[in-house]
N, C-alpha and C. Protein backbone atom coordinates (compact mmCIF):
# COMPACT_ATOMS: atom_id res chain seq x y z
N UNK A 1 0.84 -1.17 0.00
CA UNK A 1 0.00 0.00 0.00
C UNK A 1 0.89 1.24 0.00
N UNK A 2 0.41 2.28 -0.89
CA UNK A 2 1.79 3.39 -0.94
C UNK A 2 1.00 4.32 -0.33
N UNK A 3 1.70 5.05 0.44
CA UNK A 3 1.54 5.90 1.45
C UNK A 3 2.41 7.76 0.87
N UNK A 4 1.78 8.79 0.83
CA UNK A 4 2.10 10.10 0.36
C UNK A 4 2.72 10.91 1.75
N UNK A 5 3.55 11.96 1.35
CA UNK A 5 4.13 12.58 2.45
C UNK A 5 4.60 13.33 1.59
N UNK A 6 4.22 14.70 2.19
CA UNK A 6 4.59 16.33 1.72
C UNK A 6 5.67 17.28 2.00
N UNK A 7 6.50 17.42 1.09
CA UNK A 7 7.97 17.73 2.00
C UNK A 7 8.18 19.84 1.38
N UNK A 8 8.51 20.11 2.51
CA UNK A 8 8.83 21.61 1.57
C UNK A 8 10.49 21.36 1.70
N UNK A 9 10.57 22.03 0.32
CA UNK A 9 12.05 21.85 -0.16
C UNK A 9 12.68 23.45 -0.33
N UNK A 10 14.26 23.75 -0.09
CA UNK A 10 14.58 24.67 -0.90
C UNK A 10 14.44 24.37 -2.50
N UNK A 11 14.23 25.55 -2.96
CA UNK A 11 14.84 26.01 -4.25
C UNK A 11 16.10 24.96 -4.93
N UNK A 12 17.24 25.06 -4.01
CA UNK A 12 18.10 24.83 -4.66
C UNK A 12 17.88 22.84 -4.32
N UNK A 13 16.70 22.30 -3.83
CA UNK A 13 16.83 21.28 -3.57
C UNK A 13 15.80 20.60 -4.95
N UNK A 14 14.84 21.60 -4.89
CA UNK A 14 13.51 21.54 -5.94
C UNK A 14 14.84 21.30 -7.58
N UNK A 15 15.38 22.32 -8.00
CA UNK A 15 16.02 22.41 -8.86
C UNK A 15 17.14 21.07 -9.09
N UNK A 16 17.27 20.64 -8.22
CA UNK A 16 18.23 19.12 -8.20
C UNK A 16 17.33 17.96 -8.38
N UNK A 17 16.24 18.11 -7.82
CA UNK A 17 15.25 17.08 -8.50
C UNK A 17 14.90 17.30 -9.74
N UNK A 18 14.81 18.19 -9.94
CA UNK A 18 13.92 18.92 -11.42
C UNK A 18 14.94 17.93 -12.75
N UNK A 19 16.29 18.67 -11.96
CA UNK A 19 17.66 17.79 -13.04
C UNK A 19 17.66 16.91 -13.42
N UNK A 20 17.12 15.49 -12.66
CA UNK A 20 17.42 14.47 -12.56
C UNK A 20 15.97 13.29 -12.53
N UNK A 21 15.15 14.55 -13.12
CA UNK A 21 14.11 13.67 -13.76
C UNK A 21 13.10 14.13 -14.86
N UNK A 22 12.23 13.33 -15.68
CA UNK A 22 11.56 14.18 -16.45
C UNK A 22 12.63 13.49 -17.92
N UNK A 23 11.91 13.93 -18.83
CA UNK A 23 12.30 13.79 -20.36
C UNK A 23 13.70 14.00 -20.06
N UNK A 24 14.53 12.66 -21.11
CA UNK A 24 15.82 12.73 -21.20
C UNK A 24 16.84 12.32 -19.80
N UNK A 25 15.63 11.44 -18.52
CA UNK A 25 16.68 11.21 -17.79
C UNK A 25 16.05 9.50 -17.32
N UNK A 26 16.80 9.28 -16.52
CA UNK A 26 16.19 7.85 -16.20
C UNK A 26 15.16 7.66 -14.77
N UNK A 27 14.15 8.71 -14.66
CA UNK A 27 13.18 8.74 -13.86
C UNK A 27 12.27 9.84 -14.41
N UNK A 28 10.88 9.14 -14.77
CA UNK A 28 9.84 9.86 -15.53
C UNK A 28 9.33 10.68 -14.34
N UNK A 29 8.91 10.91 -13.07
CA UNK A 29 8.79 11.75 -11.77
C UNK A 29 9.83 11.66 -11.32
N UNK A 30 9.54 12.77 -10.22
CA UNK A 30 10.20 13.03 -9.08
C UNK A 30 9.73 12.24 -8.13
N UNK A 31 8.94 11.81 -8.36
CA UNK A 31 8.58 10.79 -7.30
C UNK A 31 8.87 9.40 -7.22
N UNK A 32 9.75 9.08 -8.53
CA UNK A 32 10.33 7.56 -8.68
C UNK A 32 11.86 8.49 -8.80
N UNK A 33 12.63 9.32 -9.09
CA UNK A 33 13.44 9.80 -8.50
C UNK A 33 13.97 9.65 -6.88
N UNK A 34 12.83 10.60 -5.64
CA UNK A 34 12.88 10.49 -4.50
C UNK A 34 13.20 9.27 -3.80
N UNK A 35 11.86 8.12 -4.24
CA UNK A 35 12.38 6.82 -3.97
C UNK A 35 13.91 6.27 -4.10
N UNK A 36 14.13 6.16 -5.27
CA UNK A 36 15.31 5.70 -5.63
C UNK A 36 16.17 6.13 -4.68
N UNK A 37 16.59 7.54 -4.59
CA UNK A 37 17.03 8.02 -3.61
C UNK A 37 16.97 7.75 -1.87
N UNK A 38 16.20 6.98 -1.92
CA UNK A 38 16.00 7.15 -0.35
C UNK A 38 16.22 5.48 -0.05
N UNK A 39 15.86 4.72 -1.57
CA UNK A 39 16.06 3.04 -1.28
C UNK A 39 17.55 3.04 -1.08
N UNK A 40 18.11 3.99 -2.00
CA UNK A 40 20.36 4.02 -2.22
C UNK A 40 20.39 4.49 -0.52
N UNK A 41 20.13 5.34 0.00
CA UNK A 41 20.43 5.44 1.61
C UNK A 41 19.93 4.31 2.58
N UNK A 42 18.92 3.57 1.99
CA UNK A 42 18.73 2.23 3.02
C UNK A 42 19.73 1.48 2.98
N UNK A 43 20.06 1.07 1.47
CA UNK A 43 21.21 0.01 1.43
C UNK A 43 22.32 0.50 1.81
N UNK A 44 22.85 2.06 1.78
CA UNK A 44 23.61 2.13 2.25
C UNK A 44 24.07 2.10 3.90
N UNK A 45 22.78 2.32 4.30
CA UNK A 45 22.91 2.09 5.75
C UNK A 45 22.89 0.68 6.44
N UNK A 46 22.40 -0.12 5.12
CA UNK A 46 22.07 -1.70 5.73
C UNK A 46 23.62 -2.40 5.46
N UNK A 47 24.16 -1.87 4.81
CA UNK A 47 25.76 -2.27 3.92
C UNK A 47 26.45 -1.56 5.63
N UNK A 48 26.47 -0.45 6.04
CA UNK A 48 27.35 0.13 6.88
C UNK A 48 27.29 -0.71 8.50
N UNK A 49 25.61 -1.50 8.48
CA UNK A 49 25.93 -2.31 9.74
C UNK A 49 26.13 -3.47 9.91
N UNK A 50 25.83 -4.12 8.34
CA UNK A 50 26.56 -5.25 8.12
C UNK A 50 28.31 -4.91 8.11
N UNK A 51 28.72 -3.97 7.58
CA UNK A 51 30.71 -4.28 7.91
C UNK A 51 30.68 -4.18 9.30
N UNK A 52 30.00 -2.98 10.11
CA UNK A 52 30.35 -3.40 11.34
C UNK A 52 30.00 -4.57 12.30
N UNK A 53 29.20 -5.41 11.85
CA UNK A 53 29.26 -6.88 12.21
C UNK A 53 30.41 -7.51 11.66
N UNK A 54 30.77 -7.27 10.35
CA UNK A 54 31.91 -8.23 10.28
C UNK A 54 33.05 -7.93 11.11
N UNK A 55 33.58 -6.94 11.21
CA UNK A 55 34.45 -5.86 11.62
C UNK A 55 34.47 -6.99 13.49
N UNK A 56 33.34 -6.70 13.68
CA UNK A 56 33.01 -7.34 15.08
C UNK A 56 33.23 -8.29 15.42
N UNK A 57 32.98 -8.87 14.28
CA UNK A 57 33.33 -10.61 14.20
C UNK A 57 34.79 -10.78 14.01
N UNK A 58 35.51 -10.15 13.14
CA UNK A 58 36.93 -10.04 13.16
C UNK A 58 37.70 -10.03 14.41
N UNK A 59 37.10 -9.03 14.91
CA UNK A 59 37.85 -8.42 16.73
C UNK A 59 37.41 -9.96 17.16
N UNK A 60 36.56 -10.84 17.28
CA UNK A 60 36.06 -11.83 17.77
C UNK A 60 37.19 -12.87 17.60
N UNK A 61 37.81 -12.98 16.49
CA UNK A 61 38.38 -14.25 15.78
C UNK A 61 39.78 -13.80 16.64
N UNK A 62 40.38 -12.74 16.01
CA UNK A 62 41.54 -11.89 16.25
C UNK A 62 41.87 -12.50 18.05
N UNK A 63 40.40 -12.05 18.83
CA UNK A 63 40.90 -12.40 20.30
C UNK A 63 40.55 -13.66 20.72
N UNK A 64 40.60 -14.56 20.20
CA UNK A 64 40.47 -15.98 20.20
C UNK A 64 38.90 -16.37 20.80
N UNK A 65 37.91 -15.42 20.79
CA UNK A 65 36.25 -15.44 21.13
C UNK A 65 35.37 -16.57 19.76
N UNK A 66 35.91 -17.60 19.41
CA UNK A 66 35.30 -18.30 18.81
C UNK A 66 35.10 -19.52 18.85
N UNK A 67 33.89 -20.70 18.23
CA UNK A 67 33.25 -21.71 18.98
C UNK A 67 33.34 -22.45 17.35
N UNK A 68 33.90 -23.54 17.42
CA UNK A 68 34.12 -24.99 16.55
C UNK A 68 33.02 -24.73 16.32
N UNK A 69 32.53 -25.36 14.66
CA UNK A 69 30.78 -25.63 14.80
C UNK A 69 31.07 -26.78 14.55
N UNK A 70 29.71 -27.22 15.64
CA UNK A 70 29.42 -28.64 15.54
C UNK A 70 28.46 -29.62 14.67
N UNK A 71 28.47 -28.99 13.85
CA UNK A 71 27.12 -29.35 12.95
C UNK A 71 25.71 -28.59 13.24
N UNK A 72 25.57 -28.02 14.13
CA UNK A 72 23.99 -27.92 14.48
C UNK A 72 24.54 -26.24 15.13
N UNK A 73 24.10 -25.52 14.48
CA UNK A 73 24.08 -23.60 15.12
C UNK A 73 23.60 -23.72 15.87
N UNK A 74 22.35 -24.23 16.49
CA UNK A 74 21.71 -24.06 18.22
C UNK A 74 22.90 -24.77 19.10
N UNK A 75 23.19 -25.73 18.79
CA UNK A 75 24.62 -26.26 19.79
C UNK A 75 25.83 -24.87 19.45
N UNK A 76 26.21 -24.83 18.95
CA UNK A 76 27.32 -23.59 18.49
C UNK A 76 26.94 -23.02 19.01
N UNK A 77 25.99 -22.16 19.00
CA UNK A 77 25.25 -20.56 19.67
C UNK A 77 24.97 -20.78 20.94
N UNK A 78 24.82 -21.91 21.60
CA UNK A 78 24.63 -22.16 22.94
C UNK A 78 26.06 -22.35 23.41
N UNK A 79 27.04 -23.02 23.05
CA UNK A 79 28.15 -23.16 23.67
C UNK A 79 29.00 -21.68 23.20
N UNK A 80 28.99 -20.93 22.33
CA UNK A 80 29.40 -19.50 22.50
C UNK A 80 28.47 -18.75 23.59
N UNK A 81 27.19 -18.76 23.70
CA UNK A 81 26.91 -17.97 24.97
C UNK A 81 27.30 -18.06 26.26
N UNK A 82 27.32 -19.62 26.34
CA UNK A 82 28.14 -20.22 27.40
C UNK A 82 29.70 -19.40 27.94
N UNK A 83 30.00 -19.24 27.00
CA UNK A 83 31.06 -18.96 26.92
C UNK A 83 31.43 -17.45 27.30
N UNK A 84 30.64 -16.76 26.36
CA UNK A 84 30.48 -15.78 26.83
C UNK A 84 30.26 -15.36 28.21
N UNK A 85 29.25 -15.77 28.66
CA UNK A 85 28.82 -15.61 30.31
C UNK A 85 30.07 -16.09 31.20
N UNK A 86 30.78 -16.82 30.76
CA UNK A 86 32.01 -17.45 31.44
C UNK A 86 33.27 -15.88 31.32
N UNK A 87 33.24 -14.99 30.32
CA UNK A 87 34.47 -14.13 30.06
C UNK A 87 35.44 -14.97 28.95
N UNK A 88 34.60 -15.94 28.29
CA UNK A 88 35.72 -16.76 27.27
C UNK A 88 36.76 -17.11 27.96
């Protein structure tokens, strides 16, 4: 279900949309413009907390905070919490 929301813009913000859509560009509105725009800042924000999980997971490996898997992730994930609660 699509949902509308009314934004007042500068001038110089109106005129940057104006650019970048409409005849001769690759978004017929500003309103499949905006989107686009705002889906590129999700992923980019969904991309920025996925590295810092990896990043996390690195520091993890690096300080020897890691658990053999045993075949089965609920055994793994239970014997890393374990572990955890212990101070590794």
């Amino acid at each position: 279900m699509a949902s509308s929301i009314n934004l007042s813009l500068t001038e110089e913000l109106r005129e940057f949309i104006d650019r970048n859509c409409g005849e001769g560009s690759e978004f017929a509105t500003a309103s499949e413009f905006l989107r686009d725009v705002i889906r590129e800042k999700k992923r980019r924000i969904e991309a920025a907390a996925l590295r810092d999980s990896v990043i996390e997971g690195y520091g993890d490996v690096t300080k020897g905070r890691l658990v053999e898997f045993s075949g089965s992730l609920r055994e793994s994930l239970a014997e890393a919490r374990s572990r955890e609660k212990k101070g590794w």
